[in-house]
Protein backbone atom coordinates (compact mmCIF):
# COMPACT_ATOMS: atom_id res chain seq x y z
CA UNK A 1 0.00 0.00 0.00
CA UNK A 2 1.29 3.49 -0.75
CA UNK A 3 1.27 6.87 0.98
CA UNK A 4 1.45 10.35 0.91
CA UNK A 5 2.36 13.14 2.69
CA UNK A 6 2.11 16.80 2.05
CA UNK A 7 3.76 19.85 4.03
CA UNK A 8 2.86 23.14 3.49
CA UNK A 9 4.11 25.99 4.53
CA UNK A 10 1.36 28.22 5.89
CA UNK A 11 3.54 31.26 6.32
CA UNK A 12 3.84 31.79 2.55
CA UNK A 13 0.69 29.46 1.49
CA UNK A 14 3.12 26.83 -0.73
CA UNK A 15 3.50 23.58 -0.84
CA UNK A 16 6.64 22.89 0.94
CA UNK A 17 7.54 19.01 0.52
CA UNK A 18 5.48 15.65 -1.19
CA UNK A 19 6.40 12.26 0.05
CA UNK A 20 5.00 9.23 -1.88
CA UNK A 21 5.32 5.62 -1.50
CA UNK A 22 5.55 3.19 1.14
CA UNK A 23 4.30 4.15 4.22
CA UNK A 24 7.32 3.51 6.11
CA UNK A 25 9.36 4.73 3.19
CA UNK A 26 7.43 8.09 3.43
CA UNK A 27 7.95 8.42 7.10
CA UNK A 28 11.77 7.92 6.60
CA UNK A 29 11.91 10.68 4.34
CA UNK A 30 10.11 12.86 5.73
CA UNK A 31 12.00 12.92 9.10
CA UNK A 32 14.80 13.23 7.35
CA UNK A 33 13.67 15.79 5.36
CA UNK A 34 12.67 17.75 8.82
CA UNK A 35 16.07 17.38 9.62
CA UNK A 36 17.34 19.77 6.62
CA UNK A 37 14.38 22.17 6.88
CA UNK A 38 14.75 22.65 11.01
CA UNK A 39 13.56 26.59 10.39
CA UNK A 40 10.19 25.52 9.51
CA UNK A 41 9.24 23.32 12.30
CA UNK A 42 12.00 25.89 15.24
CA UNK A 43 9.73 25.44 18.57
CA UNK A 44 8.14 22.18 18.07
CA UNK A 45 9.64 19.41 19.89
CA UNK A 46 11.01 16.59 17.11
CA UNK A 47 9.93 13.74 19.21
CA UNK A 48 6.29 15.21 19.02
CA UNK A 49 6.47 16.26 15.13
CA UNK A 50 7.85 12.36 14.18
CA UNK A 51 4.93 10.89 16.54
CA UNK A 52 2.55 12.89 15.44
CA UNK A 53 3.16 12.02 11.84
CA UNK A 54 3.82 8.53 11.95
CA UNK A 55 0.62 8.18 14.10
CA UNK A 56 -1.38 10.00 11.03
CA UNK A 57 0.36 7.63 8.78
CA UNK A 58 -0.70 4.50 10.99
CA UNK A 59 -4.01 5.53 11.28
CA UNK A 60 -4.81 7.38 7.87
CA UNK A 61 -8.18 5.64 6.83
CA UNK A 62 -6.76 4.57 3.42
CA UNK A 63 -9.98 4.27 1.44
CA UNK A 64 -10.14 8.65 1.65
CA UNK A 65 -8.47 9.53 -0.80
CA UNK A 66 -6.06 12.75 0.44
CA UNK A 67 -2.88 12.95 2.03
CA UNK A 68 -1.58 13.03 5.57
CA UNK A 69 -1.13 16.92 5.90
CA UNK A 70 1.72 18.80 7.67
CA UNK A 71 0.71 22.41 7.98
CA UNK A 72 3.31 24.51 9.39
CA UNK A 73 1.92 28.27 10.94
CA UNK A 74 3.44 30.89 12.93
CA UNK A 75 1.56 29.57 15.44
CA UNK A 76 2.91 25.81 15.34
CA UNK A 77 2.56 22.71 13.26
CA UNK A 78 -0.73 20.86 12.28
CA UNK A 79 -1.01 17.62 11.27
CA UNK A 80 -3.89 15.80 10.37
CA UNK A 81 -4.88 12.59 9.15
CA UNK A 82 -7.93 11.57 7.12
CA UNK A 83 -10.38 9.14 9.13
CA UNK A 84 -12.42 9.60 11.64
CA UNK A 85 -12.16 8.54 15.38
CA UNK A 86 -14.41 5.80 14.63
CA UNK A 87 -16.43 5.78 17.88
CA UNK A 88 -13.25 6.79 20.17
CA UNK A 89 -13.33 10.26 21.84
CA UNK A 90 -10.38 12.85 22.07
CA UNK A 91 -10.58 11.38 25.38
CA UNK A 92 -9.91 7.54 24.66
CA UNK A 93 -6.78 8.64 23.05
CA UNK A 94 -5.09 10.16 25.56
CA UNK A 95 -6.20 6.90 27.98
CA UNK A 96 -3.94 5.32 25.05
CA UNK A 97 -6.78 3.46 23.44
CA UNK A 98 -5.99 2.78 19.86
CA UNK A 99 -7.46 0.99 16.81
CA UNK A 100 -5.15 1.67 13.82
CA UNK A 101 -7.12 0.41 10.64
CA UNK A 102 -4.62 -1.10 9.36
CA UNK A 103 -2.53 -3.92 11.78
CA UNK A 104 -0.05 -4.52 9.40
CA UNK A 105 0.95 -1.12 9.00
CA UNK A 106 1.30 -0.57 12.62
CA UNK A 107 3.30 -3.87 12.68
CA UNK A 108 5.72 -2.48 9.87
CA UNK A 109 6.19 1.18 11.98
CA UNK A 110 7.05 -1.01 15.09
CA UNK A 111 9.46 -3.03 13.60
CA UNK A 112 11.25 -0.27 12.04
CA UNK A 113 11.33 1.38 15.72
CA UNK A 114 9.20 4.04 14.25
CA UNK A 115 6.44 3.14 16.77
CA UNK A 116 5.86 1.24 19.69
CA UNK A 117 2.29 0.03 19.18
CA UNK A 118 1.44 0.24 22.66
CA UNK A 119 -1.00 3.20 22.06
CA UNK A 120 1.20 5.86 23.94
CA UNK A 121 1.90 7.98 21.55
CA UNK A 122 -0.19 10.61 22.27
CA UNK A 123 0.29 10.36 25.91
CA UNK A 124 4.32 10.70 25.08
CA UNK A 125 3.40 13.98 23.11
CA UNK A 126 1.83 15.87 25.85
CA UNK A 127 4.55 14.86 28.24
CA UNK A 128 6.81 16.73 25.77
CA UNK A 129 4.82 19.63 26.22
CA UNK A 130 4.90 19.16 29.94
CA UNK A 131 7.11 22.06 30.86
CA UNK A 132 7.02 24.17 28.42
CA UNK A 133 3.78 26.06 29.28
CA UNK A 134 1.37 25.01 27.01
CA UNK A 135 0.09 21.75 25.52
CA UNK A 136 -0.58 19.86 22.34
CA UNK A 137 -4.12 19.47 21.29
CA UNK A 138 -6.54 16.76 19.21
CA UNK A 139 -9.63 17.40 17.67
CA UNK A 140 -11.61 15.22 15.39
CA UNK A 141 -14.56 15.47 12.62
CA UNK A 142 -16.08 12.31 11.30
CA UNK A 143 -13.50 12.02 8.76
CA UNK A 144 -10.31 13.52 9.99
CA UNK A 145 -7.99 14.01 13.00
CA UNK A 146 -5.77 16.86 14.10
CA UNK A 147 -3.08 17.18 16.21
CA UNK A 148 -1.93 20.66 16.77
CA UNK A 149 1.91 20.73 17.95
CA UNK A 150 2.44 24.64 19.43
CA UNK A 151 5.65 26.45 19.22
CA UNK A 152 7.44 26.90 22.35
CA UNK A 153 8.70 30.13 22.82
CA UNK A 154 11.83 28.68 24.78
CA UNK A 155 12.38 26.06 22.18
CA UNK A 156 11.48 28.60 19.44
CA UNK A 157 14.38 30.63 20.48
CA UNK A 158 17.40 28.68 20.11
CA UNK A 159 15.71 25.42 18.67
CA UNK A 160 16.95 23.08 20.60
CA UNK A 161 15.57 20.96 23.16
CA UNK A 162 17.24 20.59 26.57
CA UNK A 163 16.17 17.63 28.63
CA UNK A 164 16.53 17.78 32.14
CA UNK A 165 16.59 14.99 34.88
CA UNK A 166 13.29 13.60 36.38
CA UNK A 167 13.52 13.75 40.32
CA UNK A 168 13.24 10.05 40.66
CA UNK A 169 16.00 9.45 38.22
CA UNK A 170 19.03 8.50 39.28
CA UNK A 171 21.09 9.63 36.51
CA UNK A 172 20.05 12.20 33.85
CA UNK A 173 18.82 11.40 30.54
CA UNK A 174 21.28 13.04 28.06
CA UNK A 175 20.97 16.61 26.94
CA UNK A 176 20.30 16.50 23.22
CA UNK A 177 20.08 19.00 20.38
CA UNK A 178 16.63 19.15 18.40
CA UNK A 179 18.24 17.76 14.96
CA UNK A 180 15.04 18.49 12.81
């Protein structure tokens, strides 16, 4: 089965990158591709970008025909996926309840290490957004899902993402640059 992904660029209203092909083909692409356009996504967390677009990958309802968008704004990054919640709530998602229509697909993402298939994925997005003073949000129509990824203003000023130790850790985790 193939995919597609579009970014655009909201700023200027253009199309700013197509990926076709194999889903997990796509998803490789594209986060390299973030890597090499880093100004476009400053202030969004990586971790949360690449989860929130290989979740819309995993769980693009593949008989709409449409891409999985990336919309990039002043504001932060949209990205939304067509199909619907199909009887789940904003709500069941972030309890981690998931029902990707396709199995296989999820299988192939998980075996790549591009997923975990444990239905945390949304959960591990707004712990991103933990400290930063304000949050990811998801909203849903009957036949599309969006997951919109603020810009941090202390991420959006230097890009980079500093993590810090939990309390209950005994040693740090490392400190890493945001490589988008």
């Amino acid at each position: 089965m193939a995919g597609t992904l579009r970014v655009a660029d909201g700023l200027n209203g253009q199309a700013a990158g197509d990926f076709t092909g194999g889903e997990t083909a796509v998803y490789r692409r594209f986060a390299d591709w973030t890597m090499e356009h880093a100004v476009l996504f400053a202030g969004v967390p990586c971790e949360a970008l690449l989860e929130a677009t290989a979740n819309a990958i995993i769980h693009r309802d593949a008989t709409l025909r449409g891409p999985v968008l990336v919309k990039a704004f002043a504001s932060g990054i949209e990205v939304v996926s067509l199909g619907g919640l199909h009887g789940l709530t904003p709500d069941d998602l972030l309890n981690g309840v998931s029902l990707p229509p396709n199995p296989a697909l999820l299988d192939r993402f998980v075996s790549n290490g591009f997923a975990r298939g444990t239905g945390s994925g949304l959960t591990r997005i707004m712990d991103l957004y933990e400290t930063t003073g304000t949050t990811a949000a998801v909203s849903a129509t009957t036949n599309s899902v969006r997951l919109i990824l603020p810009r941090t203003p202390s991420v959006a000023r230097n890009a980079r993402i500093i993590r810090f130790p939990d309390p209950g850790r005994d040693t740090p985790p490392p400190a890493t640059a945001d490589h988008r």
